[in-house]
Protein backbone atom coordinates (compact mmCIF):
# COMPACT_ATOMS: atom_id res chain seq x y z
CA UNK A 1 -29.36 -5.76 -19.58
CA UNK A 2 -28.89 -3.33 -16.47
CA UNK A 3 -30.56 -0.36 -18.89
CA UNK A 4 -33.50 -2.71 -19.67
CA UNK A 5 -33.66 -3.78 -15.93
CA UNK A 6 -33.64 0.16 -15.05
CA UNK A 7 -36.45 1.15 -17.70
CA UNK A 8 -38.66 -2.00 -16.11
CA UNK A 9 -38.21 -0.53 -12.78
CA UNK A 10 -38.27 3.29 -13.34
CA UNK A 11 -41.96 2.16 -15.41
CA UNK A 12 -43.27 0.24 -12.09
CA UNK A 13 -42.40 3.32 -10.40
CA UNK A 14 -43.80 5.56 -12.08
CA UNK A 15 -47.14 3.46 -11.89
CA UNK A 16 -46.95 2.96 -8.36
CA UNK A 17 -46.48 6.90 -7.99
CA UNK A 18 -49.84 7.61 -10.27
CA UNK A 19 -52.19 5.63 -7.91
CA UNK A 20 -54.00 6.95 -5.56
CA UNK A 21 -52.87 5.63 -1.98
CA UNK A 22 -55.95 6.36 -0.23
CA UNK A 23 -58.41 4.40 -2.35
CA UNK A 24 -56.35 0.86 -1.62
CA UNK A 25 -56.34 2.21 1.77
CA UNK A 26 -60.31 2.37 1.64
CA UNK A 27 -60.22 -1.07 -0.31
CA UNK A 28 -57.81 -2.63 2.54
CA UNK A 29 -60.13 -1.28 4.88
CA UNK A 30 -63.31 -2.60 3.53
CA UNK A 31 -61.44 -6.25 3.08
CA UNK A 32 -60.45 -6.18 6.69
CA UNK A 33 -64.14 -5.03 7.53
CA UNK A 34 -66.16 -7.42 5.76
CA UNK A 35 -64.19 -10.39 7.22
CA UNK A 36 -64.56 -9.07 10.76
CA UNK A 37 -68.35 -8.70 10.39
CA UNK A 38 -68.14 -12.62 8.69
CA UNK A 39 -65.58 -14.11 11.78
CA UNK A 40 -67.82 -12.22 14.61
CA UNK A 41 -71.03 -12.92 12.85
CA UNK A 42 -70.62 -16.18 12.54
CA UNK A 43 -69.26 -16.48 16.44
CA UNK A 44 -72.33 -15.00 17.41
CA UNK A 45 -74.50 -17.08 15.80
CA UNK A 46 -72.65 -19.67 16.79
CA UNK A 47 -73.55 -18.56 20.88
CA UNK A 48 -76.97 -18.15 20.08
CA UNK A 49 -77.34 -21.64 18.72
CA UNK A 50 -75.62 -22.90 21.68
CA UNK A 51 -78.07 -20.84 24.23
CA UNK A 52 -80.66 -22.43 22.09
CA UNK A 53 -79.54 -25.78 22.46
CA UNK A 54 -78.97 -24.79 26.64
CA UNK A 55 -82.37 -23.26 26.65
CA UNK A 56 -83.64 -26.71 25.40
CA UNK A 57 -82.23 -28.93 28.29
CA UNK A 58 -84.63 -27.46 30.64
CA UNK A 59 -87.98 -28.05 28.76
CA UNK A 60 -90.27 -29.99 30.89
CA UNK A 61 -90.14 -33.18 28.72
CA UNK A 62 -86.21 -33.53 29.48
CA UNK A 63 -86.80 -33.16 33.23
CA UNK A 64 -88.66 -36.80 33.21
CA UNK A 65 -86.15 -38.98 32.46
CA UNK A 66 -86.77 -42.88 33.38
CA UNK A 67 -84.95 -42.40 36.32
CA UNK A 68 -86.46 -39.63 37.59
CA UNK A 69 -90.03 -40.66 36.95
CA UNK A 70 -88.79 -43.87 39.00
CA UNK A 71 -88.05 -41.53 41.78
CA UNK A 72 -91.75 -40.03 41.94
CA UNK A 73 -93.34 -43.40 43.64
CA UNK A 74 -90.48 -42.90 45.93
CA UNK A 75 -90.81 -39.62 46.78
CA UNK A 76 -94.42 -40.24 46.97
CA UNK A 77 -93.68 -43.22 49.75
CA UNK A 78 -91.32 -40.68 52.05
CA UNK A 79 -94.32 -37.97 51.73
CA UNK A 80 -97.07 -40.13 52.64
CA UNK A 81 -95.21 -41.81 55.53
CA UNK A 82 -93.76 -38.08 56.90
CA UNK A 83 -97.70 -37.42 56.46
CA UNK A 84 -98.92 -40.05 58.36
CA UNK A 85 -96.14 -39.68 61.50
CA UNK A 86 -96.53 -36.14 62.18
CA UNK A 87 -100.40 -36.79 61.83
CA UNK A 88 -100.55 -39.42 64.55
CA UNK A 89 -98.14 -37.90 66.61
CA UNK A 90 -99.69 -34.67 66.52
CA UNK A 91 -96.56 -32.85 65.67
CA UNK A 92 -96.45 -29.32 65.35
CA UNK A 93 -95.35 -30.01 61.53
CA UNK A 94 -96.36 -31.35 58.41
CA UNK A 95 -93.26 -33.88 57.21
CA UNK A 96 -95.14 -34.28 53.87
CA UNK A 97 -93.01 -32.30 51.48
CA UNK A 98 -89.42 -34.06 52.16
CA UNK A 99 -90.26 -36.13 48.88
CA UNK A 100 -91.42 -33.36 47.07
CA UNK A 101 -88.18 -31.09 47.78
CA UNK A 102 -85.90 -34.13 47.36
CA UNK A 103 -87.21 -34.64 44.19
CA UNK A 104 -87.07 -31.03 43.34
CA UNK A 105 -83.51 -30.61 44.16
CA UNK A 106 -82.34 -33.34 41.90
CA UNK A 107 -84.47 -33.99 39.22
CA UNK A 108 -86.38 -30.03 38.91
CA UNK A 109 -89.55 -28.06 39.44
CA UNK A 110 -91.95 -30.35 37.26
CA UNK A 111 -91.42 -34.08 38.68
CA UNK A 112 -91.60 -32.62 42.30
CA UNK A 113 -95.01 -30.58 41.49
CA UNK A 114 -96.29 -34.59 40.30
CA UNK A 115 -94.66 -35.80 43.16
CA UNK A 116 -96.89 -32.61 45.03
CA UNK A 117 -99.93 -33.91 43.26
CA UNK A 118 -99.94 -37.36 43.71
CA UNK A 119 -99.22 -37.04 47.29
CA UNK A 120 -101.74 -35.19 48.34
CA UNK A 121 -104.30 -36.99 45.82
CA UNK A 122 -103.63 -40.62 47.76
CA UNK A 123 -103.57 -39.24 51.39
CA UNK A 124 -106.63 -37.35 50.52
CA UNK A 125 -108.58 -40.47 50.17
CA UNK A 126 -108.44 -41.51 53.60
CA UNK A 127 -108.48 -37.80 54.62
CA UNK A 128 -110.12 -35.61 52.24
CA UNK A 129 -108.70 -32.30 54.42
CA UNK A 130 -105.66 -32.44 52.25
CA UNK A 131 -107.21 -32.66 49.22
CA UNK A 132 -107.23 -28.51 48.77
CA UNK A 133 -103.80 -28.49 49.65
CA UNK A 134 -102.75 -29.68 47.10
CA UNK A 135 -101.82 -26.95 45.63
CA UNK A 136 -99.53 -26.06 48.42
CA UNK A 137 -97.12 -29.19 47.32
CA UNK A 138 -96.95 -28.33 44.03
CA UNK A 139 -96.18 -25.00 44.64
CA UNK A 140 -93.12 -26.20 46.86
CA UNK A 141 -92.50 -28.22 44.26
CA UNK A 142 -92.13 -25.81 41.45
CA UNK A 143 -90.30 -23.56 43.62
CA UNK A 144 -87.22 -25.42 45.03
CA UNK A 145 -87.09 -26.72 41.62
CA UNK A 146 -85.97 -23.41 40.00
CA UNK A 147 -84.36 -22.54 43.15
CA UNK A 148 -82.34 -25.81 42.81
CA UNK A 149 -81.88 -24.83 39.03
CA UNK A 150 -80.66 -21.03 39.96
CA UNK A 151 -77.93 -23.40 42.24
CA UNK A 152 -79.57 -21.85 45.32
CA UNK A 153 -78.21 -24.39 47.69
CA UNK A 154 -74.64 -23.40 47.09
CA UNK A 155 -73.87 -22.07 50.24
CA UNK A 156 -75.19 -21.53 53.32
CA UNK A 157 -76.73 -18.06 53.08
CA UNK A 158 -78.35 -18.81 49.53
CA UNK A 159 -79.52 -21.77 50.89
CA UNK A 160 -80.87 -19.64 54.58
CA UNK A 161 -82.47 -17.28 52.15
CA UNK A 162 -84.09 -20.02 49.97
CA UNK A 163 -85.71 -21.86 53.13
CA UNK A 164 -87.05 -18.58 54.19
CA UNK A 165 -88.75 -17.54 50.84
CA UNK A 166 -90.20 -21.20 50.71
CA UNK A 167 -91.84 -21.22 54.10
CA UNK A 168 -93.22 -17.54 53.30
CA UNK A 169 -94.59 -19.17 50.00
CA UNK A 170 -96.13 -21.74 51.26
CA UNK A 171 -97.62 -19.93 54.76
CA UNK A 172 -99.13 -17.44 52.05
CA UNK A 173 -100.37 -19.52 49.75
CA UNK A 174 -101.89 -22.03 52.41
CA UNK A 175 -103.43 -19.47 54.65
CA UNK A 176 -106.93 -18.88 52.38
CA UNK A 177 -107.18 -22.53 52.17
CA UNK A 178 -106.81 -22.97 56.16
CA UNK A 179 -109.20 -19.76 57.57
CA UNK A 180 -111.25 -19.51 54.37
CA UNK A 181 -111.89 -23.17 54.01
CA UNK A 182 -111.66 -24.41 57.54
CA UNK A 183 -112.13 -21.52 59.78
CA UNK A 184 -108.30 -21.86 60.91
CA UNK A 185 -108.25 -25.18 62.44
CA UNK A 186 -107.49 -28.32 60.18
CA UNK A 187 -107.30 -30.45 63.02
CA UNK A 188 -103.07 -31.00 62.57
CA UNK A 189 -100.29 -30.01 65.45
CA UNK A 190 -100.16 -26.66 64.62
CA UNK A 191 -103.92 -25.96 64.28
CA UNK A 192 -104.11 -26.79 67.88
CA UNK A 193 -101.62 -23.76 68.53
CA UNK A 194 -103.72 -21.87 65.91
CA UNK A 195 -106.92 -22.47 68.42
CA UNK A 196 -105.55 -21.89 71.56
CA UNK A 197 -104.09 -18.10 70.22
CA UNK A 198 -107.69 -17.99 69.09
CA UNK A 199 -109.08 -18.83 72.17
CA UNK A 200 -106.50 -16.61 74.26
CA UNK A 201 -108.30 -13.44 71.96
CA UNK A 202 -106.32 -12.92 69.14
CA UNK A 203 -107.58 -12.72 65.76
CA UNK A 204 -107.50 -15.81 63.06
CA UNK A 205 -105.56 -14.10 60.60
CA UNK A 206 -102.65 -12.96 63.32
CA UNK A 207 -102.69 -16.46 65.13
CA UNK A 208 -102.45 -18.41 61.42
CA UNK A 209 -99.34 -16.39 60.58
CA UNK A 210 -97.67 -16.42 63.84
CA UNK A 211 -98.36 -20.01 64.34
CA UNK A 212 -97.79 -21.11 60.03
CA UNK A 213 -94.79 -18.61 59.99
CA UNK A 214 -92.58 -20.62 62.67
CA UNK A 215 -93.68 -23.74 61.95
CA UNK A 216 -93.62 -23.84 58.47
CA UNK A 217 -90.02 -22.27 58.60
CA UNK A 218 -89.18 -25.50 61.16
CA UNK A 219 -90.73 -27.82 58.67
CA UNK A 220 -88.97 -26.63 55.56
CA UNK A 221 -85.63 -26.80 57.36
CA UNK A 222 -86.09 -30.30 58.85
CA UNK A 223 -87.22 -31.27 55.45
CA UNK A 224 -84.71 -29.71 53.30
CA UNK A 225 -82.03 -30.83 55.82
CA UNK A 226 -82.94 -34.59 55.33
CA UNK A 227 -83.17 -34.20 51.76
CA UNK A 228 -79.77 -32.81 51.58
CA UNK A 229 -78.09 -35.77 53.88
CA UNK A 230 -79.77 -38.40 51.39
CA UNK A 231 -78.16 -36.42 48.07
CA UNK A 232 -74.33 -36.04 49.74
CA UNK A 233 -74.59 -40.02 49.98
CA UNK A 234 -75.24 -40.63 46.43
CA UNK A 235 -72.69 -40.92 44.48
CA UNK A 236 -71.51 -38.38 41.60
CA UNK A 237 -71.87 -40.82 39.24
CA UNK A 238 -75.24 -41.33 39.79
CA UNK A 239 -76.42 -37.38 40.30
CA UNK A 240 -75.12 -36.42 36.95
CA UNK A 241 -77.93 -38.66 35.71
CA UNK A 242 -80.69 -36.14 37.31
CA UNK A 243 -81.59 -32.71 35.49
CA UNK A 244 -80.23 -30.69 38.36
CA UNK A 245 -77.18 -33.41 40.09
CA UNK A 246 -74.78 -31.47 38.86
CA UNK A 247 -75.12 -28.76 41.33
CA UNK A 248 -74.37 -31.40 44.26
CA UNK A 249 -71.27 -33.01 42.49
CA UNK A 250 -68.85 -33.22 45.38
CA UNK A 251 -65.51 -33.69 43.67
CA UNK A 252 -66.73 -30.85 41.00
CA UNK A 253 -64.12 -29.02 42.96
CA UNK A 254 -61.27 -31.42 42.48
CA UNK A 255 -61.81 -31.75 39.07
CA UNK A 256 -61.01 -27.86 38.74
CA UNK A 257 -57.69 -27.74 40.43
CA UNK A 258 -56.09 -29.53 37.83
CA UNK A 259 -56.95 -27.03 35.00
CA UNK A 260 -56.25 -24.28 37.10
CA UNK A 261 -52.38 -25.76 37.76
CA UNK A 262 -52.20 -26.04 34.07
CA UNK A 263 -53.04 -22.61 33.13
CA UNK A 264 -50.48 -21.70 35.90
């Protein structure tokens, strides 16, 4: 039996000794290979279905959910009303876009340019200067939208740098419209400044910017600020309901610390 059991073995041996090591190292290496490519493929196309599917939740159809297009009449209310008071007052403002960037910080770029639009549509109709700026409040729309989607309001100094590239926005884009249009004076608070710098010599162009650039910087701060209040006293449950409320959660921090403990 221990002869046989010798032969057996000394024959495996001898087998094992006559093939050639480095072709099952190639064929190991190939194995390993070709499952690597399968795992990481299939990872990877695994991320780019989920960007997909990421991508999707910002289309402009998800953006008007039911209760953001309820928002839009109220947003439309808050803009008309700012309107109106700085009009009769005579304020050195506008007040007409608190709506529009409310409505742009929670629920995105596309229900605040309606909420834009239909503001300046109604208060048109009883004053028909407002009607070509309409453009103007969609564009501030559309732009603290996807700066409020970027999570531009943050902190403070995104948020200082996001006011500041609003009011230039808006100053440019309104300035045609005001000299062009109406020879610089639309009859509102700050067209009276715009007059008397005209008056005092200086040219339309210079006393539309250095009268627009302050005041529209004041206005989108006032605005934004008011907007802001309104969104800390909503609830969390209630913002995660709105395309962009998750970027104004305020326990999102609390709800880290525990995971963080855990992976301590």
């Amino acid at each position: 039996m221990e002869k046989m059991t010798n032969v057996i073995y000394n024959i495996i041996q001898s087998w094992y000794d006559g093939v050639n090591t480095e072709v099952l190292t190639n064929i190991a290496r190939r194995a390993s290979a070709n499952y690597t490519k399968n795992v990481f493929g299939q990872k990877k196309e695994n991320v780019i279905m989920s960007n997909e599917k990421t991508l999707k939740k910002h289309s402009i159809k998800d953006d008007f959910s039911m209760l953001a297009i309820l928002t839009i009449p109220v947003c439309v209310a808050v803009n008309f009303v700012g309107g109106q008071l700085a009009s009769l007052l005579k304020l050195p403002m506008y007040l007409d876009v608190i709506g529009t960037i409310f409505s742009a910080m929670l629920c995105g770029p596309w229900v605040a340019a309606v909420v834009g639009a239909i503001t300046n549509l109604l208060t048109s109709i009883a004053n028909p200067v407002n009607l070509p700026f309409i453009i103007v409040n969609v564009v501030v729309g559309l732009t603290t939208g996807w700066m409020s989607r970027a999570n531009m309001f943050s902190c403070w100094w995104k948020t200082a740098i996001a006011l500041v590239l609003q009011a230039i926005i808006s100053t440019v884009v309104s300035a045609p419209i005001v000299v062009l249009v109406y020879g610089g004076v639309t009859g509102s608070g700050t067209s009276l400044i715009t007059a008397t710098a005209m008056a005092a010599g200086a040219n339309i162009w210079a006393a539309f910017f250095g009268t627009e650039g302050i005041f529209t910087t004041l206005d989108r701060v006032i605005s934004f600020f008011i907007s802001w209040g309104v969104i800390r006293v909503i609830p969390d449950r209630t913002l995660v309901k709105f395309g962009c409320g998750q970027n104004f959660l305020k326990n999102k921090g609390k709800e880290k610390k525990p995971e963080t403990e855990e992976a301590k």
